[in-house]
Protein backbone atom coordinates (compact mmCIF):
# COMPACT_ATOMS: atom_id res chain seq x y z
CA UNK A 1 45.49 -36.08 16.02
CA UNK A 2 44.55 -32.54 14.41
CA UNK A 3 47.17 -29.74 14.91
CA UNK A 4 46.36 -26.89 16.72
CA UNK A 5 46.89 -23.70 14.50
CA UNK A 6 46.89 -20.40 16.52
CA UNK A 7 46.69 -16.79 14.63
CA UNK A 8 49.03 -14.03 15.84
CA UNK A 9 49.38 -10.21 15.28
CA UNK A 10 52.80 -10.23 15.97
CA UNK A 11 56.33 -11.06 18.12
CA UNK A 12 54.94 -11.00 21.69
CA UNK A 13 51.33 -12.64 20.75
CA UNK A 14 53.81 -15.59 18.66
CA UNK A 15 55.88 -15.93 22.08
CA UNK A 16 52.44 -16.78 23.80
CA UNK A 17 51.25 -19.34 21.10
CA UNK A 18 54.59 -20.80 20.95
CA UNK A 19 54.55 -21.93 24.96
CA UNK A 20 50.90 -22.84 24.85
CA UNK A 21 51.11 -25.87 22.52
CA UNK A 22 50.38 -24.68 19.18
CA UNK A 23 51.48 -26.37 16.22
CA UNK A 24 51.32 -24.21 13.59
CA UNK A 25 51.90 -19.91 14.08
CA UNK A 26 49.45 -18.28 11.54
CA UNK A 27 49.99 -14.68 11.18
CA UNK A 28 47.32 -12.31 10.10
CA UNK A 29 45.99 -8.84 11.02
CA UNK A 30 42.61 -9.28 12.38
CA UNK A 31 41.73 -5.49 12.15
CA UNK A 32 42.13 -5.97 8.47
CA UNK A 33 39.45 -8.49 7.70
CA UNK A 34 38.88 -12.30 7.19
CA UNK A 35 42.50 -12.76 6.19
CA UNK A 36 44.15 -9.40 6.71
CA UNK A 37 47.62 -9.30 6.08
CA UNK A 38 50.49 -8.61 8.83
CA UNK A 39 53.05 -5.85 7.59
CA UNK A 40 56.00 -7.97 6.31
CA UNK A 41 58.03 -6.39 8.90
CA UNK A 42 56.27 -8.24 11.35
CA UNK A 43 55.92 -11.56 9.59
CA UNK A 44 60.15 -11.48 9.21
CA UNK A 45 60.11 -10.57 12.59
CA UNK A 46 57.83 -13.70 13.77
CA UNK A 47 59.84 -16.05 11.70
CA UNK A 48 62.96 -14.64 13.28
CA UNK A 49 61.39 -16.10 16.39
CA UNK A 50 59.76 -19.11 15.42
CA UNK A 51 63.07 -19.82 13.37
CA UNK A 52 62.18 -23.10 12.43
CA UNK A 53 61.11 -24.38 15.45
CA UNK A 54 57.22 -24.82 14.40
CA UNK A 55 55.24 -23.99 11.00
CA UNK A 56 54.56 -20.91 9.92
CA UNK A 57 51.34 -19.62 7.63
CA UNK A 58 50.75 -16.34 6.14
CA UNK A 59 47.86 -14.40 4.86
CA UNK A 60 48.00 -12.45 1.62
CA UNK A 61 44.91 -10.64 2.61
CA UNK A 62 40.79 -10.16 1.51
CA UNK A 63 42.65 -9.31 -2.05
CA UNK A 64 39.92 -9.74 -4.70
CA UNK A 65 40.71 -12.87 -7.19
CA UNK A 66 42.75 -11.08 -9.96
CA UNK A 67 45.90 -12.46 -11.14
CA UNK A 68 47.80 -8.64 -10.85
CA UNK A 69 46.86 -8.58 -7.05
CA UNK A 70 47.83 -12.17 -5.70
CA UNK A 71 50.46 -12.73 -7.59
CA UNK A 72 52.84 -10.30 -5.60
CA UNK A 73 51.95 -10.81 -2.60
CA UNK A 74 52.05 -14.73 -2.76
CA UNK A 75 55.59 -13.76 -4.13
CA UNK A 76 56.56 -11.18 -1.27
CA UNK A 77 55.53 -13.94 1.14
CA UNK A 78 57.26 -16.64 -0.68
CA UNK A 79 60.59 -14.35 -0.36
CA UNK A 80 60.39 -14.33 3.59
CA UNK A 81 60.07 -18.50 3.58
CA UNK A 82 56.81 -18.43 5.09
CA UNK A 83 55.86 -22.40 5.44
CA UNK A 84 52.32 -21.77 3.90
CA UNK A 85 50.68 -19.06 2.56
CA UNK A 86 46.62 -18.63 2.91
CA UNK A 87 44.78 -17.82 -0.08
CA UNK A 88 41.12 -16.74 0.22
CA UNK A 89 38.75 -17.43 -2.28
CA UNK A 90 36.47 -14.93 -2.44
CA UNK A 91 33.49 -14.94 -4.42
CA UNK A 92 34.07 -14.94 -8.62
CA UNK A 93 32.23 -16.27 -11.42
CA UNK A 94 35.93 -18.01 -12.75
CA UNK A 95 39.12 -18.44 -10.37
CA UNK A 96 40.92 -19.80 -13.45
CA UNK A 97 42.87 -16.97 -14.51
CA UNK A 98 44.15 -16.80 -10.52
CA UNK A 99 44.96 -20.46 -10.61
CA UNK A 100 46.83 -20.30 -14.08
CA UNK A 101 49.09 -18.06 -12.59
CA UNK A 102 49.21 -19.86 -9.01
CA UNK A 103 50.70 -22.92 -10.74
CA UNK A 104 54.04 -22.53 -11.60
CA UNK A 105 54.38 -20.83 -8.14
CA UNK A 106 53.06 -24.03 -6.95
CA UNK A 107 55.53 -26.34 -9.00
CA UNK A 108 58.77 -23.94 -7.83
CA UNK A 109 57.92 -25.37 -4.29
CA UNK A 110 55.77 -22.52 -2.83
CA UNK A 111 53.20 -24.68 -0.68
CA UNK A 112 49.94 -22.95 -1.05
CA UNK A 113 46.52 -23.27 0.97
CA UNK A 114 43.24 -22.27 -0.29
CA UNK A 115 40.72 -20.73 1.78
CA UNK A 116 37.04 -21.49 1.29
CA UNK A 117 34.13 -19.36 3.01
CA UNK A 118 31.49 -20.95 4.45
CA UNK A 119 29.11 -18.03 3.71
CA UNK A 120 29.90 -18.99 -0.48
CA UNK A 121 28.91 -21.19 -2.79
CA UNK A 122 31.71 -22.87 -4.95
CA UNK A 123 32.04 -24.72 -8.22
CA UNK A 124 32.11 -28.47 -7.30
CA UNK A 125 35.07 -28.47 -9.44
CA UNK A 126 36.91 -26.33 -7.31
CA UNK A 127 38.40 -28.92 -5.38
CA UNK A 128 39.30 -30.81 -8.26
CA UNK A 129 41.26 -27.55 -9.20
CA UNK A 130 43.31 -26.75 -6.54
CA UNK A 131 44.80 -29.66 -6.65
CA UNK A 132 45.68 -29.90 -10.46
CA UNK A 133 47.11 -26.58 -9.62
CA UNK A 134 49.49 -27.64 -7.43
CA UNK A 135 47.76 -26.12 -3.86
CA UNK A 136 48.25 -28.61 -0.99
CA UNK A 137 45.99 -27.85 1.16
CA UNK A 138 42.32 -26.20 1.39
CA UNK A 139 40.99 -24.64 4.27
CA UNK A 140 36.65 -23.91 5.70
CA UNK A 141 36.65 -20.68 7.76
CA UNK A 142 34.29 -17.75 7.86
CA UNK A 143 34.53 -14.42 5.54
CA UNK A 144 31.93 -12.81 8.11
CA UNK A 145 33.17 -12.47 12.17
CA UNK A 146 29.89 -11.48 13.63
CA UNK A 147 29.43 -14.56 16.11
CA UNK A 148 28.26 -17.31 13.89
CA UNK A 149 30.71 -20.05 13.88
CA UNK A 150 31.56 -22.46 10.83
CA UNK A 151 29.29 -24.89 11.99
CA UNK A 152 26.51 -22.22 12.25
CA UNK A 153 27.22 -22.11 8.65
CA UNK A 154 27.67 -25.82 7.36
CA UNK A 155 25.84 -28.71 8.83
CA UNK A 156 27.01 -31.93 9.24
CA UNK A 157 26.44 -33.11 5.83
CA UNK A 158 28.40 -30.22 4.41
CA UNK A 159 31.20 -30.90 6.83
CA UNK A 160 31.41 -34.33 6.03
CA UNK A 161 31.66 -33.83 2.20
CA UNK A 162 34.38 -31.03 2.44
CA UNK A 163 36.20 -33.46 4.35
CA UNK A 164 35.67 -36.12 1.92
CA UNK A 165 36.67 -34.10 -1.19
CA UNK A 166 39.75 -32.44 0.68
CA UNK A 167 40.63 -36.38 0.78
CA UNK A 168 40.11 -37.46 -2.31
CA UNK A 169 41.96 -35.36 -3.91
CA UNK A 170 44.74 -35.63 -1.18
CA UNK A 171 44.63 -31.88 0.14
CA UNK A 172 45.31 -31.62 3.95
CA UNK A 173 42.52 -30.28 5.38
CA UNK A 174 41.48 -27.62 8.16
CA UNK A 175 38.84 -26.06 9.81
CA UNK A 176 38.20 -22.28 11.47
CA UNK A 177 35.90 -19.72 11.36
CA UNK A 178 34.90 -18.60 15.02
CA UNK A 179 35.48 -21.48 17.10
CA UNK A 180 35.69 -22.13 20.73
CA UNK A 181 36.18 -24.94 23.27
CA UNK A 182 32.76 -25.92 23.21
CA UNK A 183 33.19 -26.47 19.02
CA UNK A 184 36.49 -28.95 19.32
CA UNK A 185 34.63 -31.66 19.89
CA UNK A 186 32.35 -31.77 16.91
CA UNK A 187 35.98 -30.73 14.94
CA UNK A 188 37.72 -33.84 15.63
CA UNK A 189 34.89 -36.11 14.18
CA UNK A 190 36.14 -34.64 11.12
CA UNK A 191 39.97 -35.70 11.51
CA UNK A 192 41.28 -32.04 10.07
CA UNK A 193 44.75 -31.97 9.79
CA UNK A 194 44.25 -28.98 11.44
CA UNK A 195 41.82 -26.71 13.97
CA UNK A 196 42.75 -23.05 13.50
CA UNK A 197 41.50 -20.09 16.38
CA UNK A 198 41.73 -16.60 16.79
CA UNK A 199 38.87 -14.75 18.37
CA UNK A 200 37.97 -18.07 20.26
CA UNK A 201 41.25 -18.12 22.29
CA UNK A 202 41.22 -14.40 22.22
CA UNK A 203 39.98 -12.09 25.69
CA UNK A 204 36.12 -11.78 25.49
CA UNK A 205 36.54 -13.69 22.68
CA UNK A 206 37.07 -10.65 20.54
CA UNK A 207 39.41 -11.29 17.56
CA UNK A 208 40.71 -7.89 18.11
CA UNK A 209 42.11 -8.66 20.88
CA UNK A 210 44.90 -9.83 22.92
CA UNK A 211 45.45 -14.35 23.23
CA UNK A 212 43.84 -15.51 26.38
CA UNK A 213 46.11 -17.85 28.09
CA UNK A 214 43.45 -19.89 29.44
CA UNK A 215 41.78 -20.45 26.63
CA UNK A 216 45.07 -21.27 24.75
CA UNK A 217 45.64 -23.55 27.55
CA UNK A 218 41.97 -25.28 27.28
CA UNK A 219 42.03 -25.76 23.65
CA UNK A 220 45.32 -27.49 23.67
CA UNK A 221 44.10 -29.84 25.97
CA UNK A 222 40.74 -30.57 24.76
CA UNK A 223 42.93 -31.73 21.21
């Protein structure tokens, strides 16, 4: 069964997550874009919380792909033990120079996920990549939150053969980018290890605002 992953702004929205059923806390700051980073206040203060009790992922932010810009900040999340920490990809004609220095980080232990956009195109060797690299896990959301969903983005087809790469290559696997209820269904054909939501459990299903317990509540069930 895919794990639900919830994103959180913070302490009280974590709390809320925590007692609805999700599986994995993600913290980012959705007024900040795609992947905006939480203040590492705030992530301490969430894994103060969760303390242990459940996963917990991390943005680093919409950082462009130079080595001198993820570097530290994979390493000033790696210092609070966050579980996983979220990578984007954003687009760049070569992500080597990012993965060269993503690799030892990967071999001391730090357990990295790589984001993919379903708005870009990628090299097909990309998968292939991550893995040598030492990244165990990718992830298909969407850079743009203007309504269209993931699958508005990738048809079947597409869905299918991220899954089947993420596999091959043994990456666990997950799936966001504006989804609702009504999207879990067509989800789980894909047997992610996980389902991630923000704006879709969200009131009004704004990402900017506040978790929607009955949403939570419906998505946990429908898994």
């Amino acid at each position: 069964m895919s794990q639900l992953l919830i994103s959180v702004t913070g302490v009280e929205e974590a709390k809320l997550a925590l007692n609805h059923g999700a599986d994995i806390i993600d913290l980012k700051d959705p007024a900040s874009g795609a992947l905006g980073a939480l203040p590492l206040p705030i992530i301490q203060a969430v894994l103060t919380l969760v303390d242990g009790k459940k996963p917990v992922s991390a943005t680093i932010g919409d950082l462009a792909m130079q080595p001198g810009l993820i570097s530290p900040a994979v390493n000033a999340l790696a210092a609070l033990n966050v579980d996983f920490i979220k990578i984007g990809f954003f687009p760049n004609d070569d992500y080597q120079a990012v993965l060269k220095v993503l690799q030892p980080m990967a071999a001391s232990g730090i357990k990295l996920i790589a984001v993919r956009f379903a708005e870009h195109q990628y090299d097909p060797d990309l998968m292939f990549n991550l893995k040598k690299s030492g990244f165990i896990g990718v992830m298909l959301d969407t850079a743009k939150k203007n309504g269209l969903s993931l699958f508005d983005h990738y048809t079947q087809l597409q869905c299918d053969d991220f899954a089947l790469q993420a596999k091959r290559y043994d990456l666990s696997f997950g799936l966001a980018g504006s989804l609702t209820l009504e999207h879990v269904a067509q989800a789980k054909l894909l047997k992610p290890n996980y389902i991630g939501f923000r704006g879709g459990v969200c009131v009004n299903n704004q990402r900017q605002l506040g978790l929607d317990v009955q949403k939570l509540t419906a998505v946990r069930m429908a898994l």
